[in-house]
N, C-alpha and C. Protein backbone atom coordinates (compact mmCIF):
# COMPACT_ATOMS: atom_id res chain seq x y z
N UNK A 1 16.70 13.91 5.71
CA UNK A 1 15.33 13.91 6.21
C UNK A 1 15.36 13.45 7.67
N UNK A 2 14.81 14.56 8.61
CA UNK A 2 14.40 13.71 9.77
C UNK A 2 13.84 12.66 10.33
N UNK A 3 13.51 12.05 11.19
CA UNK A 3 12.76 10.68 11.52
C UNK A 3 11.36 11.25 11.48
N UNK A 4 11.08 12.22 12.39
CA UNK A 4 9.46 12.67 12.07
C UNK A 4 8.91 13.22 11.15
N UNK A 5 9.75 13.64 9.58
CA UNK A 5 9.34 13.84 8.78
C UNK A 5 8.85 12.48 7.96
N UNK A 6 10.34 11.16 8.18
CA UNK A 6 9.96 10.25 7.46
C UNK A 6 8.31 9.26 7.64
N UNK A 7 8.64 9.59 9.05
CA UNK A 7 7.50 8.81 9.61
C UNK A 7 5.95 9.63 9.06
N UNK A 8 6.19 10.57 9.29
CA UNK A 8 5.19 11.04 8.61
C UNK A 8 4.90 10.97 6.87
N UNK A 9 5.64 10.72 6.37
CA UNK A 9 5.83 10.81 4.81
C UNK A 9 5.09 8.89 4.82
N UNK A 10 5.80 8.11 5.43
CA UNK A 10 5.36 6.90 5.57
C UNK A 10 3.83 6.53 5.75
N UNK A 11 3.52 7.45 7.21
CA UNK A 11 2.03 7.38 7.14
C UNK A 11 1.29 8.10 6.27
N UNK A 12 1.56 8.83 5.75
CA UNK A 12 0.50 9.34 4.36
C UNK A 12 0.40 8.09 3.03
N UNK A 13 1.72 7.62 3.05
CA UNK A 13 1.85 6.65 2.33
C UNK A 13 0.91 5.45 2.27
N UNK A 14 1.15 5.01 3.82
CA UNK A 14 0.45 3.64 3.91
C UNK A 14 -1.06 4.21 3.80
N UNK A 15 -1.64 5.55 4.07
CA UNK A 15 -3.26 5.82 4.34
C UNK A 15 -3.45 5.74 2.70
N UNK A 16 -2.64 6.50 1.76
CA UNK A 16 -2.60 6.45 0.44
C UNK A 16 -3.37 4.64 -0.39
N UNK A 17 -2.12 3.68 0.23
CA UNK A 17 -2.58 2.45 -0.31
C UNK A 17 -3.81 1.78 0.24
N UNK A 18 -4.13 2.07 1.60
CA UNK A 18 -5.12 1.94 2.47
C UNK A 18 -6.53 2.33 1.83
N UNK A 19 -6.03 3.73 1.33
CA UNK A 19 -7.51 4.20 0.34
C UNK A 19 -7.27 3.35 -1.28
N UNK A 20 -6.46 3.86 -1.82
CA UNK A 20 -6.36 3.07 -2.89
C UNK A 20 -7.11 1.01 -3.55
N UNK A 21 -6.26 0.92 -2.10
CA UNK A 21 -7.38 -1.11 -2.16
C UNK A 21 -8.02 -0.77 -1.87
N UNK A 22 -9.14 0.13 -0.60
CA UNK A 22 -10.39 0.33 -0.21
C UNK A 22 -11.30 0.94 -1.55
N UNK A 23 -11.13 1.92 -1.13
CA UNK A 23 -11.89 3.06 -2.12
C UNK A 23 -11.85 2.64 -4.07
N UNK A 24 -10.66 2.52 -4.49
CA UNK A 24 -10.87 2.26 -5.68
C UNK A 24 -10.71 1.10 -6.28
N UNK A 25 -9.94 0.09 -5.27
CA UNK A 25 -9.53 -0.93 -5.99
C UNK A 25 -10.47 -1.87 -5.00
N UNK A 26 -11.74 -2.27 -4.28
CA UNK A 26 -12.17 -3.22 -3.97
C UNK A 26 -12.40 -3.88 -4.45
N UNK A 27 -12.81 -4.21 -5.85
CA UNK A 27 -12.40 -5.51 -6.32
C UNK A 27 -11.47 -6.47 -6.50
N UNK A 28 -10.59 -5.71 -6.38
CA UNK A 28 -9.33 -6.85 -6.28
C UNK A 28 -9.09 -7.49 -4.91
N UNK A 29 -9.33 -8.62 -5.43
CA UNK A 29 -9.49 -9.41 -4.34
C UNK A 29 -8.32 -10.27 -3.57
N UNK A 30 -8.45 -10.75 -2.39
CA UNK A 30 -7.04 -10.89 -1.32
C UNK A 30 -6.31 -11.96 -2.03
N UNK A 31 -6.88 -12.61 -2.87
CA UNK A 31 -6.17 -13.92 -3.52
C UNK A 31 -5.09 -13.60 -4.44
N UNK A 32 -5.56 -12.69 -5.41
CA UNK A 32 -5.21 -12.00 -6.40
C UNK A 32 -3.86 -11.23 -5.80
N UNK A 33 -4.03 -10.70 -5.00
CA UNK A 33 -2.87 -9.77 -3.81
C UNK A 33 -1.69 -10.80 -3.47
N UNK A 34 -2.04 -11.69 -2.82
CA UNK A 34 -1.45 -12.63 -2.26
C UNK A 34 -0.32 -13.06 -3.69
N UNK A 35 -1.36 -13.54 -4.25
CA UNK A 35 -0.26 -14.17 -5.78
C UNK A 35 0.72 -13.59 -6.54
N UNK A 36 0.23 -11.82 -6.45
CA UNK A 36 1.29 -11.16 -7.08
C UNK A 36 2.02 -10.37 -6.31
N UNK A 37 1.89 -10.15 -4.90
CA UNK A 37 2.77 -9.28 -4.23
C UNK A 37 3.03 -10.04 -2.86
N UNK A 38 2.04 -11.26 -2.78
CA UNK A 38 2.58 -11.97 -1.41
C UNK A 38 2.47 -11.22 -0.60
N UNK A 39 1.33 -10.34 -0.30
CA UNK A 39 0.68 -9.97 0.52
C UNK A 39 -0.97 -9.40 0.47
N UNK A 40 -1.86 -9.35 1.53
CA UNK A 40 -2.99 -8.88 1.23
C UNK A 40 -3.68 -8.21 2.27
N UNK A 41 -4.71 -7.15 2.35
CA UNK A 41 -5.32 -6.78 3.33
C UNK A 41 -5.32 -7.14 4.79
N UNK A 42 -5.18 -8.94 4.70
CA UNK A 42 -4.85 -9.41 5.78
C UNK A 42 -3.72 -9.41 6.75
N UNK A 43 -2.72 -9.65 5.81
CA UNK A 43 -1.50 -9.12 6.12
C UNK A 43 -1.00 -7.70 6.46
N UNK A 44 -2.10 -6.57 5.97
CA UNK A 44 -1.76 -5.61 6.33
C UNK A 44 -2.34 -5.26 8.01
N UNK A 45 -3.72 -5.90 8.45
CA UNK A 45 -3.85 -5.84 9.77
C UNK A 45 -3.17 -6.57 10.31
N UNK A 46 -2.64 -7.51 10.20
CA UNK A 46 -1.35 -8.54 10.79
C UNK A 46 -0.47 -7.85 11.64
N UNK A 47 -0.28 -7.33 10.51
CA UNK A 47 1.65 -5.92 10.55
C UNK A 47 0.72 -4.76 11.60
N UNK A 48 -0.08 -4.23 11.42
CA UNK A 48 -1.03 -3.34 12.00
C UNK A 48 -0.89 -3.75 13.41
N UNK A 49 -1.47 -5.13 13.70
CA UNK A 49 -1.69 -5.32 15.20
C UNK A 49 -0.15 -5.68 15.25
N UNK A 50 1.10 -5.79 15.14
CA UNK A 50 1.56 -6.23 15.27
C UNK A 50 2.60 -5.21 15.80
N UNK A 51 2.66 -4.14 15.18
CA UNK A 51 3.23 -2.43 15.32
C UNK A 51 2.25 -2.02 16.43
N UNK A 52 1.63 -2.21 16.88
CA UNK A 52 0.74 -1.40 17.40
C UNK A 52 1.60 -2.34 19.24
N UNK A 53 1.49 -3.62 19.45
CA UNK A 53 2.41 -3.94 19.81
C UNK A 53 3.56 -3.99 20.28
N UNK A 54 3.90 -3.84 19.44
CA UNK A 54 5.69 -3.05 19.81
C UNK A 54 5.65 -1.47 20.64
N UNK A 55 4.41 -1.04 20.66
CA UNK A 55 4.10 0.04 21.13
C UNK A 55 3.52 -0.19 22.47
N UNK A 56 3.12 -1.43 23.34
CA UNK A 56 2.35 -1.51 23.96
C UNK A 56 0.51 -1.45 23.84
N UNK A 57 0.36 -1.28 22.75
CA UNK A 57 -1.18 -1.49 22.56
C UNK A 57 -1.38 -2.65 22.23
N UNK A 58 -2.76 -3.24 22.56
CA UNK A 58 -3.34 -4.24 22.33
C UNK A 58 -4.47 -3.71 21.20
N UNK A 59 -4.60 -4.79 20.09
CA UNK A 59 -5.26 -5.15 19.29
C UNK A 59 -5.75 -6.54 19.11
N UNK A 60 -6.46 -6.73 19.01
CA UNK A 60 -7.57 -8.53 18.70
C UNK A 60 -7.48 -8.10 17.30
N UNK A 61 -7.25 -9.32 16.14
CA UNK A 61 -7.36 -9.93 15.10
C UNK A 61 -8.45 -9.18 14.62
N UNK A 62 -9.62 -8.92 15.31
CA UNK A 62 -10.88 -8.52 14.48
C UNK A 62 -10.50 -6.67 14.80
N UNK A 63 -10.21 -5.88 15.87
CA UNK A 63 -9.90 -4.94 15.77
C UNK A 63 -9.19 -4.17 14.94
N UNK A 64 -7.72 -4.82 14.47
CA UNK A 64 -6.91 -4.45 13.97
C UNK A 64 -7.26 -4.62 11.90
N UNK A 65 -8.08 -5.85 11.95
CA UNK A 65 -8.72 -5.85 10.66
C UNK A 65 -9.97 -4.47 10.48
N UNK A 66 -10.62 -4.25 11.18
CA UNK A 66 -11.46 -3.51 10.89
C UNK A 66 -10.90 -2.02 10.50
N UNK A 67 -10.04 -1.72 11.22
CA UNK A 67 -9.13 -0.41 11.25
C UNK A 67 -8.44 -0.77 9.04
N UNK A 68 -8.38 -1.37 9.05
CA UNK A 68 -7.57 -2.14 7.68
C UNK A 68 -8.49 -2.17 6.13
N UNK A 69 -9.72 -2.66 7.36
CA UNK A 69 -10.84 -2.88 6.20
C UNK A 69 -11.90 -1.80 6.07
N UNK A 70 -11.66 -0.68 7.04
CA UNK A 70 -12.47 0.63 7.41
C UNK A 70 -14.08 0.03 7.73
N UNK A 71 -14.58 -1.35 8.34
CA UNK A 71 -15.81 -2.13 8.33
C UNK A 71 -15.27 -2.94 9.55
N UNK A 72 -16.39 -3.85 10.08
CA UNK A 72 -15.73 -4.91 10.43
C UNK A 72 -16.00 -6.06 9.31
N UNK A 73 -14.83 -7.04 9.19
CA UNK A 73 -14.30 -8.26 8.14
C UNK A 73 -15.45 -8.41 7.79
N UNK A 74 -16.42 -8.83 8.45
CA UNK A 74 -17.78 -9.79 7.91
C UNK A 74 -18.43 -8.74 6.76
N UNK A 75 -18.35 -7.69 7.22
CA UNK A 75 -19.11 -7.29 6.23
C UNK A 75 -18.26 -6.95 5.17
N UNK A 76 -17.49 -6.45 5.26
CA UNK A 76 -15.98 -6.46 3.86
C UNK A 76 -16.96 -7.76 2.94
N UNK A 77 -16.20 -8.77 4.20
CA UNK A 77 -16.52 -10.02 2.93
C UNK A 77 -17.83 -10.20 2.33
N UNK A 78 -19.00 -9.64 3.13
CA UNK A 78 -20.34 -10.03 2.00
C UNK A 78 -20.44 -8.93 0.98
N UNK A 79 -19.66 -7.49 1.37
CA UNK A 79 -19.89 -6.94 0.51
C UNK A 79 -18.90 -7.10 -0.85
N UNK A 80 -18.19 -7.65 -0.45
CA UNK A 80 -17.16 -7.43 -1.84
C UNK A 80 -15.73 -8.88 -1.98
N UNK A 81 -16.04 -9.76 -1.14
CA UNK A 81 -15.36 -11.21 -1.44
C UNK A 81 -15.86 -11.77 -2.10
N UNK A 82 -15.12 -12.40 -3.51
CA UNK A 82 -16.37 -13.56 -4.25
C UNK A 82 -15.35 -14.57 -4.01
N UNK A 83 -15.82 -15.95 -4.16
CA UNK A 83 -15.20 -17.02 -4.07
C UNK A 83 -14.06 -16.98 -4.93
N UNK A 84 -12.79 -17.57 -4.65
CA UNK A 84 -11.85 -17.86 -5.42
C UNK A 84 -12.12 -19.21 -6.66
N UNK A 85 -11.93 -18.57 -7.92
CA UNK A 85 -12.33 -19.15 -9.27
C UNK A 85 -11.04 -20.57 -9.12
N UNK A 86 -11.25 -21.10 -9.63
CA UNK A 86 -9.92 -22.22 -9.97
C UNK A 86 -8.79 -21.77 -10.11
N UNK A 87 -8.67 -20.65 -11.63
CA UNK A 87 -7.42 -20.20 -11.70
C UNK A 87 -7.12 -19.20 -10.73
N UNK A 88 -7.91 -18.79 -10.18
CA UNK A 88 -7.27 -18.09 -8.95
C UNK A 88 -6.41 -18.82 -8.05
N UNK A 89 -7.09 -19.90 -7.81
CA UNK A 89 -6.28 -21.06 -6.59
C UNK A 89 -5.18 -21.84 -7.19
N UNK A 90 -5.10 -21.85 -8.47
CA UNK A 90 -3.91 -22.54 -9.19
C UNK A 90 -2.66 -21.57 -9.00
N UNK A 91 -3.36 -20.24 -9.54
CA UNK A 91 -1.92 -19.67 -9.51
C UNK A 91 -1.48 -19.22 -8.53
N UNK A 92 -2.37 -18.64 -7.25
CA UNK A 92 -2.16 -18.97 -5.90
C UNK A 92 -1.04 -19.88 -5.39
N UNK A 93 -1.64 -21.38 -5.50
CA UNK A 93 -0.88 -22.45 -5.32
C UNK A 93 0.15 -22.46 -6.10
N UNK A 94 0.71 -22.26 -7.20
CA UNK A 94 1.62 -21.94 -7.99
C UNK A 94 2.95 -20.91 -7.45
N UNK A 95 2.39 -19.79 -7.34
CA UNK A 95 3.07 -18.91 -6.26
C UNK A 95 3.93 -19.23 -5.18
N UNK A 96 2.86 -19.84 -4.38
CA UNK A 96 3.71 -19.94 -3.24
C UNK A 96 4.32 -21.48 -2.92
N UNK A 97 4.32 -22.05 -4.05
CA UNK A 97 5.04 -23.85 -4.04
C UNK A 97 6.39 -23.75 -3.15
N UNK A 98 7.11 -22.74 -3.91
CA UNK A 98 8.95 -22.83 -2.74
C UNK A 98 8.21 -22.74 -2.17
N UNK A 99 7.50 -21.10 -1.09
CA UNK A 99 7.44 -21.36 0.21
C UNK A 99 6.51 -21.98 0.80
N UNK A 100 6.38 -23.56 0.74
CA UNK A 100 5.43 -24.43 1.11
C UNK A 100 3.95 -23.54 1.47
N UNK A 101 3.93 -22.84 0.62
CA UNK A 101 2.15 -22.43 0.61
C UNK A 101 2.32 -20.84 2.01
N UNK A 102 3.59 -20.58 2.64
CA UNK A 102 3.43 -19.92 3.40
C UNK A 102 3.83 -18.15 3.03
N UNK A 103 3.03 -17.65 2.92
CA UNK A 103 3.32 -16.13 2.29
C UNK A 103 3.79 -15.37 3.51
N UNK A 104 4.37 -14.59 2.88
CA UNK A 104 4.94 -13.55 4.20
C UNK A 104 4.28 -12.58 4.76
C-alpha cells in the first residue's frame, strides 16, 4: 500500500469514529472513554491540534475541540455532558492509579 492510499484509508477511519462518538454514540460520555480506552474526545482534539502543528498550523484549544466536537465545547457540554455519578469517578480513579491519575 502506498502512503497516500494509507493516509487516506486512515482519514476515513478517524471521520468513521468521529461520526460514530458524535452521531450515534453521544451518550457515552468522556469519563466512561477515559476509563476504558484512556482516551476521550478531548484527547482526540489534543492529537488534532497537535498534528495540525507539526504541519505548521495553528489551532487554540477551543478551535481544535470544536472541529472534534462538530459544535463549539460549551454547547457539546449542555447538550449532552451529565455529571460524573460516583461510580463513574471510582472507576475512573481506579484506572488510572499506576499512572498517577495521568491518561495518555
Amino acid at each position: 500500500m502506498d502512503d497516500t492510499t494509507r493516509t487516506e484509508i486512515e482519514a476515513a477511519t478517524f471521520r468513521a469514529l468521529m461520526h460514530h462518538l458524535l452521531e450515534k454514540r453521544p451518550d457515552v460520555q468522556n469519563i466512561d472513554l477515559m476509563t476504558l480506552a484512556g482516551f476521550c474526545r478531548n484527547c482526540l482534539s489534543r492529537w488534532y491540534q497537535e498534528a495540525a502543528e507539526t504541519r505548521g498550523i495553528t489551532l487554540s484549544k477551543d478551535e481544535a475541540r470544536e472541529i472534534v466536537y462538530a459544535m463549539p465545547f460549551a454547547d457539546w457540554t449542555e447538550k449532552h455532558q451529565r455529571p460524573a455519578s460516583a461510580d463513574q469517578q471510582s472507576a475512573f480513579a481506579a484506572a488510572f492509579k499506576e499512572n498517577v491519575g495521568k491518561p495518555t
